[in-house]
C-alpha atoms as a PDB file:
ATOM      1  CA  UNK A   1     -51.676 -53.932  31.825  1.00  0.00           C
ATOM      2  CA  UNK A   2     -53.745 -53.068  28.351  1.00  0.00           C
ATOM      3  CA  UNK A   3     -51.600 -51.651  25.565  1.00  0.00           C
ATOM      4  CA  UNK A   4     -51.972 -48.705  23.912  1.00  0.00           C
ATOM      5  CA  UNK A   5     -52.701 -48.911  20.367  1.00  0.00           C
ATOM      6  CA  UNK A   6     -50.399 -47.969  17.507  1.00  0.00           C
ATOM      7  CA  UNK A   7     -51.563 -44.952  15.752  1.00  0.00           C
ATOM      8  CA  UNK A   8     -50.272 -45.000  12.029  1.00  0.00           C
ATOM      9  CA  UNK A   9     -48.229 -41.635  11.321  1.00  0.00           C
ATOM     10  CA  UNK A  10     -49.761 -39.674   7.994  1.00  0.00           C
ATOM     11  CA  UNK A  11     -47.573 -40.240   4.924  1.00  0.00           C
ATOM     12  CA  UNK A  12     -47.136 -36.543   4.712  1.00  0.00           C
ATOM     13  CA  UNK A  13     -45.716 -36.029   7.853  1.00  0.00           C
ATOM     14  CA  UNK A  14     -42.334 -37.787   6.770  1.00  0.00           C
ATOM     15  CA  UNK A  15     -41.130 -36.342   4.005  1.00  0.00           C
ATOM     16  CA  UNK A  16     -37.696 -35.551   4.100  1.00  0.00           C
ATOM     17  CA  UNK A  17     -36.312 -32.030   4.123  1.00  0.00           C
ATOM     18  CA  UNK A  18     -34.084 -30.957   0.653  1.00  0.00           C
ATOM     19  CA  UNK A  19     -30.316 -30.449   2.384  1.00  0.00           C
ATOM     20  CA  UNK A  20     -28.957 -27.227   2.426  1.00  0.00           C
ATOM     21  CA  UNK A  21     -26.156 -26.305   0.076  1.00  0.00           C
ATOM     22  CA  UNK A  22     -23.799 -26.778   3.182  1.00  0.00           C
ATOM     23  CA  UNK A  23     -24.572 -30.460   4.120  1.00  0.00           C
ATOM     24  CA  UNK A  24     -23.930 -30.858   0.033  1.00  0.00           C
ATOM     25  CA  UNK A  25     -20.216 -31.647   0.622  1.00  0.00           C
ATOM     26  CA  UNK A  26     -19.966 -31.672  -3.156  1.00  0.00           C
ATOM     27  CA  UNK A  27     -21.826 -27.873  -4.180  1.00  0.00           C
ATOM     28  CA  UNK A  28     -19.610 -25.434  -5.644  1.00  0.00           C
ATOM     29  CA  UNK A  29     -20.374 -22.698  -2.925  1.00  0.00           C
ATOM     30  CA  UNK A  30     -19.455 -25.366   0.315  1.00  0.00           C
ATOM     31  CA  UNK A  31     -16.109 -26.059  -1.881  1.00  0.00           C
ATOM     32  CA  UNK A  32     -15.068 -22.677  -2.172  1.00  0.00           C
ATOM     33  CA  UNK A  33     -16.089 -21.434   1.516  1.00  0.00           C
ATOM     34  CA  UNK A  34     -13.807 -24.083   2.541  1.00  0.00           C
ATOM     35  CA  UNK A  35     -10.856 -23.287   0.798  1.00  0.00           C
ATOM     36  CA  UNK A  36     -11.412 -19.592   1.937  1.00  0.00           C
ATOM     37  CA  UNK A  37     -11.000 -20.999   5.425  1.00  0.00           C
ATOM     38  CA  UNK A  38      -8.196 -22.931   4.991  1.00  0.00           C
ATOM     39  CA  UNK A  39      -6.268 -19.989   3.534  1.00  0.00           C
ATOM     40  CA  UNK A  40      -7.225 -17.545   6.106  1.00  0.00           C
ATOM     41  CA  UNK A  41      -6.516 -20.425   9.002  1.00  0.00           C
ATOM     42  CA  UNK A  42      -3.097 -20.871   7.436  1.00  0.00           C
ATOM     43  CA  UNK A  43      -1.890 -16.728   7.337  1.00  0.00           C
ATOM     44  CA  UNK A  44      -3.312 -16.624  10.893  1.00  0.00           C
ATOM     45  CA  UNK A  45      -0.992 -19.549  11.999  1.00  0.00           C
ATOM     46  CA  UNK A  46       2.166 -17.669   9.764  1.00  0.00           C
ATOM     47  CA  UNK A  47       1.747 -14.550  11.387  1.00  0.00           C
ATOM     48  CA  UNK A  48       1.786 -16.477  14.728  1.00  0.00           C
ATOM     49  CA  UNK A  49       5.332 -17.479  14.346  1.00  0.00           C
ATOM     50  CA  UNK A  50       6.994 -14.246  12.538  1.00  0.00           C
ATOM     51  CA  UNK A  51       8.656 -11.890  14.797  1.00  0.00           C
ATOM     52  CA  UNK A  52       7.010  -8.211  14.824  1.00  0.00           C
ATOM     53  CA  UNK A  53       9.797  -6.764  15.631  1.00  0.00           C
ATOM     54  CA  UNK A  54      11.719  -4.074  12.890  1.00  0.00           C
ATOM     55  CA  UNK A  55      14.614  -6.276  12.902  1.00  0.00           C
ATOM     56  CA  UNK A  56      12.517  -8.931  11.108  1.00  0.00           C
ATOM     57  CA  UNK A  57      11.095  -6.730   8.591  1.00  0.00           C
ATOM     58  CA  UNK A  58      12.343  -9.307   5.780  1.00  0.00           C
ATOM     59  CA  UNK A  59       9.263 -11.508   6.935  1.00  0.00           C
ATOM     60  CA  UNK A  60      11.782 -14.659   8.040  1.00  0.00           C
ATOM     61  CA  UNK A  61      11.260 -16.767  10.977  1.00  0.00           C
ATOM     62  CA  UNK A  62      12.928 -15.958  14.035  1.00  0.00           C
ATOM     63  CA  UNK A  63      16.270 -17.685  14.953  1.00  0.00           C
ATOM     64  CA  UNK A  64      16.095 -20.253  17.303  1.00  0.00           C
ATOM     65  CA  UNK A  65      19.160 -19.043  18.309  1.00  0.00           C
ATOM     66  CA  UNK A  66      19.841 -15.630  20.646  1.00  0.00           C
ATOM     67  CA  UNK A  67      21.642 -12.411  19.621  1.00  0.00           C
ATOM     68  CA  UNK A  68      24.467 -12.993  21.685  1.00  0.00           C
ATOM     69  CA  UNK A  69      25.238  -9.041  20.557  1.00  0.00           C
ATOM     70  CA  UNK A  70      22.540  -7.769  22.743  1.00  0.00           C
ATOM     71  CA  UNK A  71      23.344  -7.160  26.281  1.00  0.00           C
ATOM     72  CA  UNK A  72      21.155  -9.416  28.408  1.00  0.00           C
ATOM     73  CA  UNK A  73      18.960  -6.891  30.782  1.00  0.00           C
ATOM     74  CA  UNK A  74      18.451  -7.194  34.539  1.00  0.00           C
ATOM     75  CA  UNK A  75      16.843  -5.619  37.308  1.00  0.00           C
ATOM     76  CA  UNK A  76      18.544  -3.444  39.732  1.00  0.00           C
ATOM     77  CA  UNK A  77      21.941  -4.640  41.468  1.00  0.00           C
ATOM     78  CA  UNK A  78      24.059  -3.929  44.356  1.00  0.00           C
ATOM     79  CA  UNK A  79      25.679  -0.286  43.428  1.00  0.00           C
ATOM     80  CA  UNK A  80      29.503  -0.176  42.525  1.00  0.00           C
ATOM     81  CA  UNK A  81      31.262   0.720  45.507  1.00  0.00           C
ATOM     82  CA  UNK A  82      34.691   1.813  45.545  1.00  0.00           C
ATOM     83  CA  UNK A  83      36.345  -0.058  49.040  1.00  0.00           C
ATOM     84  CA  UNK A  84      37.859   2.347  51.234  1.00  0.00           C
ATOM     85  CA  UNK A  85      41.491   2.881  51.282  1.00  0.00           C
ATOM     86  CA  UNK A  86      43.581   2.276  54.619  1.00  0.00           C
ATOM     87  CA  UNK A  87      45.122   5.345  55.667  1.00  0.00           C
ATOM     88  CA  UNK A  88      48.827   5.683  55.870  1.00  0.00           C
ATOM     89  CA  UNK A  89      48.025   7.005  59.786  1.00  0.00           C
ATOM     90  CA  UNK A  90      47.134   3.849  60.679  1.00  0.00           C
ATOM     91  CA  UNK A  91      50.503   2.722  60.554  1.00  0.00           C
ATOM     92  CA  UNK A  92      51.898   5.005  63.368  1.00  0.00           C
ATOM     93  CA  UNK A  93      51.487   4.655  66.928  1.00  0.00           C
ATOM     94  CA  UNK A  94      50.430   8.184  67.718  1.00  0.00           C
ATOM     95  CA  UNK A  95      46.435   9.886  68.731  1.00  0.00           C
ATOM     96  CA  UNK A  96      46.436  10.183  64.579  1.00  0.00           C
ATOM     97  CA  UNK A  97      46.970   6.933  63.799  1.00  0.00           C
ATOM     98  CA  UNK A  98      44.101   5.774  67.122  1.00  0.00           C
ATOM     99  CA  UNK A  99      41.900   8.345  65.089  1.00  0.00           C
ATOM    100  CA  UNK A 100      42.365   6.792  61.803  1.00  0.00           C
ATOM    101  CA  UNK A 101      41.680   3.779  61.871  1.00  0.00           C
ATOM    102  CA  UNK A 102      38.663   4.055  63.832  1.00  0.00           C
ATOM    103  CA  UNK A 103      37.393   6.526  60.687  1.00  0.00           C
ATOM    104  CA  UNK A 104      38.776   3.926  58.212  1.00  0.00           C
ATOM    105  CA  UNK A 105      36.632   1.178  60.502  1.00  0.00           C
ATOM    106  CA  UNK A 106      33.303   3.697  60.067  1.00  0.00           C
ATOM    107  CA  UNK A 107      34.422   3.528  55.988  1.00  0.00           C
ATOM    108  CA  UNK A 108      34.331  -0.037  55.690  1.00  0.00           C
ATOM    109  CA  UNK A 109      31.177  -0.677  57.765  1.00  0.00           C
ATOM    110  CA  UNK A 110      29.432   1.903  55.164  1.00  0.00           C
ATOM    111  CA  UNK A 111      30.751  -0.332  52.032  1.00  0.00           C
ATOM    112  CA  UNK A 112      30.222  -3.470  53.618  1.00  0.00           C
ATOM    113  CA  UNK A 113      26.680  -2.620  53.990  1.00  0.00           C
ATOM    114  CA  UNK A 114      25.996  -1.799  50.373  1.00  0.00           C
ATOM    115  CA  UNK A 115      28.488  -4.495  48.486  1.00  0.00           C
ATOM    116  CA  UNK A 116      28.733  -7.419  51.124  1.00  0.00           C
ATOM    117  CA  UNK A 117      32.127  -7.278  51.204  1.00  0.00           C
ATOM    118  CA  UNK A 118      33.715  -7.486  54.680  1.00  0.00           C
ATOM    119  CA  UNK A 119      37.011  -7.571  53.752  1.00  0.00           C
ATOM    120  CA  UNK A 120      38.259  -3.574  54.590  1.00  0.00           C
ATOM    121  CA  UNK A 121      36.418  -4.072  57.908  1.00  0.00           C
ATOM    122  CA  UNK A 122      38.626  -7.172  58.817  1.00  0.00           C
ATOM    123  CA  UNK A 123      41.872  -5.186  58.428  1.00  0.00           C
ATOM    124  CA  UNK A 124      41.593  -3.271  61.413  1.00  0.00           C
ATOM    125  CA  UNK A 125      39.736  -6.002  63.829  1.00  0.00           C
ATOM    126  CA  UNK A 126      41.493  -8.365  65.723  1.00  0.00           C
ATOM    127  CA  UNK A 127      39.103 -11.102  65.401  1.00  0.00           C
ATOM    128  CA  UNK A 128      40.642 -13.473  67.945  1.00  0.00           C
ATOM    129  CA  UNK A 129      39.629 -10.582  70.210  1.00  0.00           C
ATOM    130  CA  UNK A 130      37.276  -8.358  69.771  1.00  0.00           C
ATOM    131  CA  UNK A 131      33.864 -10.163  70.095  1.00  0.00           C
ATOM    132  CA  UNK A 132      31.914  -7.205  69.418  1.00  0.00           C
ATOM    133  CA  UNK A 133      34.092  -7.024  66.051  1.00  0.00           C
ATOM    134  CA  UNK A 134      33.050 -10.593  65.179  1.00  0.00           C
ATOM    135  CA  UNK A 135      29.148  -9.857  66.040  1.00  0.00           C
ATOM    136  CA  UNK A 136      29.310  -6.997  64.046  1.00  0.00           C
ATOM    137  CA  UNK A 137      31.203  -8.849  61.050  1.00  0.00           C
ATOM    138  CA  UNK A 138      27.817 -11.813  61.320  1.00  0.00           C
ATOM    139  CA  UNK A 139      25.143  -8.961  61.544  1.00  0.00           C
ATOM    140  CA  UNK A 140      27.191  -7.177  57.933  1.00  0.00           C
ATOM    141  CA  UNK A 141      27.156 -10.314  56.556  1.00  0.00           C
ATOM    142  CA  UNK A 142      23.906 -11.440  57.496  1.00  0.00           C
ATOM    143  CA  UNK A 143      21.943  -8.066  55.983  1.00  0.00           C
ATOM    144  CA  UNK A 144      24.027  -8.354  52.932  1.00  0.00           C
ATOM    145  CA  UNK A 145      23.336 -12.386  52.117  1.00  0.00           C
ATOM    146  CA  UNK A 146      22.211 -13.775  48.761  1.00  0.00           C
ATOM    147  CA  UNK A 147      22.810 -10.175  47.165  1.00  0.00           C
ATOM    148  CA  UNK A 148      20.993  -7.919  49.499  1.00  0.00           C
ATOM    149  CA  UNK A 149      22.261  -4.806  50.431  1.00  0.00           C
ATOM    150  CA  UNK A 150      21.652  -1.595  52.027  1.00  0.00           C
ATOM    151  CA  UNK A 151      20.309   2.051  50.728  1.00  0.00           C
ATOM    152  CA  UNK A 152      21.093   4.666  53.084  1.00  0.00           C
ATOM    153  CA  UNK A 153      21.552   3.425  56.783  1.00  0.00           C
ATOM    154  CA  UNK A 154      25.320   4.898  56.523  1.00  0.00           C
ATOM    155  CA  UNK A 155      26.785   5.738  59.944  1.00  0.00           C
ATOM    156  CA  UNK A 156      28.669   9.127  60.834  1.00  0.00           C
ATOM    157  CA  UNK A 157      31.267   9.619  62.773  1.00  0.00           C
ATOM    158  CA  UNK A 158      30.407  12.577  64.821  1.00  0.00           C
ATOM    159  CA  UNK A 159      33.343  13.486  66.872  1.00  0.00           C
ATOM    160  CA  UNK A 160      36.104  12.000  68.464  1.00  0.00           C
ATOM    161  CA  UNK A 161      36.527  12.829  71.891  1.00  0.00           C
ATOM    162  CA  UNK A 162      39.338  11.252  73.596  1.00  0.00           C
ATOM    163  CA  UNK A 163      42.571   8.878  71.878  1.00  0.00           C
ATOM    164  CA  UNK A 164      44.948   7.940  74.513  1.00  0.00           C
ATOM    165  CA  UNK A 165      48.197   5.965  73.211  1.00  0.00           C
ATOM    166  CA  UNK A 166      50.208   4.215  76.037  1.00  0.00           C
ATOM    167  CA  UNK A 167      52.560   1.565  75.670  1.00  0.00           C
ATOM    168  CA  UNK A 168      52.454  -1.836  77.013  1.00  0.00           C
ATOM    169  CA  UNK A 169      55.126  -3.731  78.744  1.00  0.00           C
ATOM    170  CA  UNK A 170      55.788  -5.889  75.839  1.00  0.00           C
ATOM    171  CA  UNK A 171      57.390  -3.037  73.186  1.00  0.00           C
ATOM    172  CA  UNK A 172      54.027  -2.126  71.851  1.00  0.00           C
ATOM    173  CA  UNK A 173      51.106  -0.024  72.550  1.00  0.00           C
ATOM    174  CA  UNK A 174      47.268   0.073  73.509  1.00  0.00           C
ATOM    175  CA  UNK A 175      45.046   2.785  72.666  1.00  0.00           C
ATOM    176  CA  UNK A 176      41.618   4.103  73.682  1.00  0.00           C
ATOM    177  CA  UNK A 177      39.669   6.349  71.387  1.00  0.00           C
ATOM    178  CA  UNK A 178      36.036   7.819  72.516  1.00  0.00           C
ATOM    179  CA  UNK A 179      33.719   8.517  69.687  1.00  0.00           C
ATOM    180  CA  UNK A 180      30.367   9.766  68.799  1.00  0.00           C
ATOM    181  CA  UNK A 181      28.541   8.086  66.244  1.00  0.00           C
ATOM    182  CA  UNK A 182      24.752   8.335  64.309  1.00  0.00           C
ATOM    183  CA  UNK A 183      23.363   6.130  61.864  1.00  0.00           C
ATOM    184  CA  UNK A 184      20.842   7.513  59.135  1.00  0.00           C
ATOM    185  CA  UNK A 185      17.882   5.939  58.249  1.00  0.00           C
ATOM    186  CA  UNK A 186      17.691   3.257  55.370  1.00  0.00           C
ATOM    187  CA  UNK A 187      16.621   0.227  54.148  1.00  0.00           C
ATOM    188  CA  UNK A 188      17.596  -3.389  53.106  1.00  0.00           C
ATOM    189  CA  UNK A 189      16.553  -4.373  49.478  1.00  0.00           C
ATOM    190  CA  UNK A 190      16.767  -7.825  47.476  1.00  0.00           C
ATOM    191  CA  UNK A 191      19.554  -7.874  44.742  1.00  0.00           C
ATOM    192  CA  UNK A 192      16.596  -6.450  42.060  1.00  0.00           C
ATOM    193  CA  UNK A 193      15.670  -3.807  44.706  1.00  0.00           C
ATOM    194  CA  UNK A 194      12.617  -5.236  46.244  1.00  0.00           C
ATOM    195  CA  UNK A 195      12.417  -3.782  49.894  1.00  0.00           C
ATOM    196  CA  UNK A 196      13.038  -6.170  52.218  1.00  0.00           C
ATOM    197  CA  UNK A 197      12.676  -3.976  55.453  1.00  0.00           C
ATOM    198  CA  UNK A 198      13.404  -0.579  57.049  1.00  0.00           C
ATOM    199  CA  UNK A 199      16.115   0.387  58.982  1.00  0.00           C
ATOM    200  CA  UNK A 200      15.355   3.434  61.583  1.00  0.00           C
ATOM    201  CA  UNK A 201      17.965   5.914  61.745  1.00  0.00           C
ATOM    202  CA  UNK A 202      19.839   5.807  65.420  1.00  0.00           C
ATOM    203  CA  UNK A 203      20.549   8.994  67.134  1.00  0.00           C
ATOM    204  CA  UNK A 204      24.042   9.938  68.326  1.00  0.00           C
ATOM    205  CA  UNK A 205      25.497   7.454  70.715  1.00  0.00           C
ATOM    206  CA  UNK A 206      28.872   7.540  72.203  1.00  0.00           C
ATOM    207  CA  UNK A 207      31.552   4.084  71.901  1.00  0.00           C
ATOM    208  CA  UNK A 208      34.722   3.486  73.467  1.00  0.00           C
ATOM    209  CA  UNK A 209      37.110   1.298  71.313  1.00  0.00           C
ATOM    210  CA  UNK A 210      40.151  -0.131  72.337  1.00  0.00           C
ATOM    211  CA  UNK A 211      43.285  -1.150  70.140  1.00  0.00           C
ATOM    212  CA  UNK A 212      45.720  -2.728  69.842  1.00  0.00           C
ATOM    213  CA  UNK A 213      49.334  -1.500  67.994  1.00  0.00           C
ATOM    214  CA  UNK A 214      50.870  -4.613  66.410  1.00  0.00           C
ATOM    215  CA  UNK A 215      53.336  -5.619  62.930  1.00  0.00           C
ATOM    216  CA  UNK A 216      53.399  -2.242  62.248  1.00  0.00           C
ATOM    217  CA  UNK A 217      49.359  -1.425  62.334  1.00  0.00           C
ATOM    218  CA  UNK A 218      46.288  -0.585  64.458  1.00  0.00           C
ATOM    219  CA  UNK A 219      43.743  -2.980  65.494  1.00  0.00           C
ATOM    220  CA  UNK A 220      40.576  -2.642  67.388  1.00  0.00           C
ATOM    221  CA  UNK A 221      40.374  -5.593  70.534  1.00  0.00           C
ATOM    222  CA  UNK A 222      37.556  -4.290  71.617  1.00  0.00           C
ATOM    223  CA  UNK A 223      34.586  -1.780  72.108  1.00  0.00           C
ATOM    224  CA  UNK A 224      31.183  -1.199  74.080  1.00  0.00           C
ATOM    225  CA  UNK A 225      28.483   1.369  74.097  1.00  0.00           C
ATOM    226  CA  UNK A 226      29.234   4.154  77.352  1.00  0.00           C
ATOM    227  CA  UNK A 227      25.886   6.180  76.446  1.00  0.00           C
ATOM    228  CA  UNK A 228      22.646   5.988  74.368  1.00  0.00           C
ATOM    229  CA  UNK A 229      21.810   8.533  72.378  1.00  0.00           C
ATOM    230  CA  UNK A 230      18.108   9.635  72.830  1.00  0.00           C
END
């Protein structure tokens, strides 16, 4: 294969270009630019770290260390609740006392719903019982886990239409109470107050209850739904 031959480049073609003043590390100007930058990059990095904040007005660094005399802030929570109180009725084997308790019962559903705690609601079910009483405890329990809780969805007792006290053969009594009841709409929220689902409202439904008059108290032993409310 026949090589090309070498054409000599003119003289004049490589000259070298003067440098500019900035590829002079050693001019005056390039020397003072720099410095210029430096001082500029180091109030940019100062002002980087300093708190803006009016409490740091004196232009000090920020503590490392938090003000343990500011209240730490949260999101919503589940609302204070006072529990309900037991009614002295309760304690007296009369229609009053069948009445009672299953109000109190309606009282401690409500709170349980919004704080969780199930503890009211126990007093007047006989657990080793009542398996309706221990579903209902597991479904409480279950919509109020890991700080949930419930806005609204409170139920009603609408009337009560029958309480019939009769005593047993052993020295105490059984009673049957009739009631109405209605639930409202709600819905079930995280502990900040993120929804977590809505509950439809229920319309009024009527319950029979049975209980149970034992140490001095009424229990409920039992209860199932006699008609759907449409």
């Amino acid at each position: 294969m026949p090589t090309a031959a070498l054409t000599p480049v003119p003289l004049q073609v490589m000259r070298f270009r003067k440098p500019a003043w900035w590829d002079q590390p050693n001019h005056p100007v390039f020397i003072v630019t720099l410095v210029v930058l430096l001082v500029f990059a180091a109030w940019f990095i100062w002002w980087g770290f300093i708190d803006d904040s009016d409490d740091n007005s004196s232009g000090k660094l920020p503590s490392a260390t938090a003000d343990s005399s500011q209240p730490a802030t949260s999101g919503p929570t589940r609302p204070s609740v006072a529990p309900p109180r037991l009614p002295e009725a309760v304690s007296k084997p009369t229609k009053e006392g069948l009445e009672a308790t299953v109000r109190f019962e309606n009282d401690a559903i409500n709170y349980a719903q919004k704080t969780g705690d199930v503890a009211p609601l126990k007093r007047v079910y006989d657990l080793t019982r009542c398996k309706v009483c221990s579903r209902l405890v597991a479904v409480v329990e279950k919509l109020t886990e890991n700080g949930r809780y419930a806005v609204g969805s409170s139920y009603t007792v609408v009337s009560v239409s029958q309480a019939t006290v009769a005593p047993s053969e052993d020295g105490k009594y059984n009673g049957v109470v009739e009631l109405s009841l209605k639930r409202d709409a709600g819905r079930q929220v995280e502990s900040d107050g993120r929804l977590v689902q809505e509950l439809a409202a229920s319309p009024t439904s009527k319950f029979q209850q049975t209980l149970s008059y034992e140490n001095g108290t009424w229990q409920i032993t039992g209860g199932r739904l006699k008609e759907l409310g449409r």
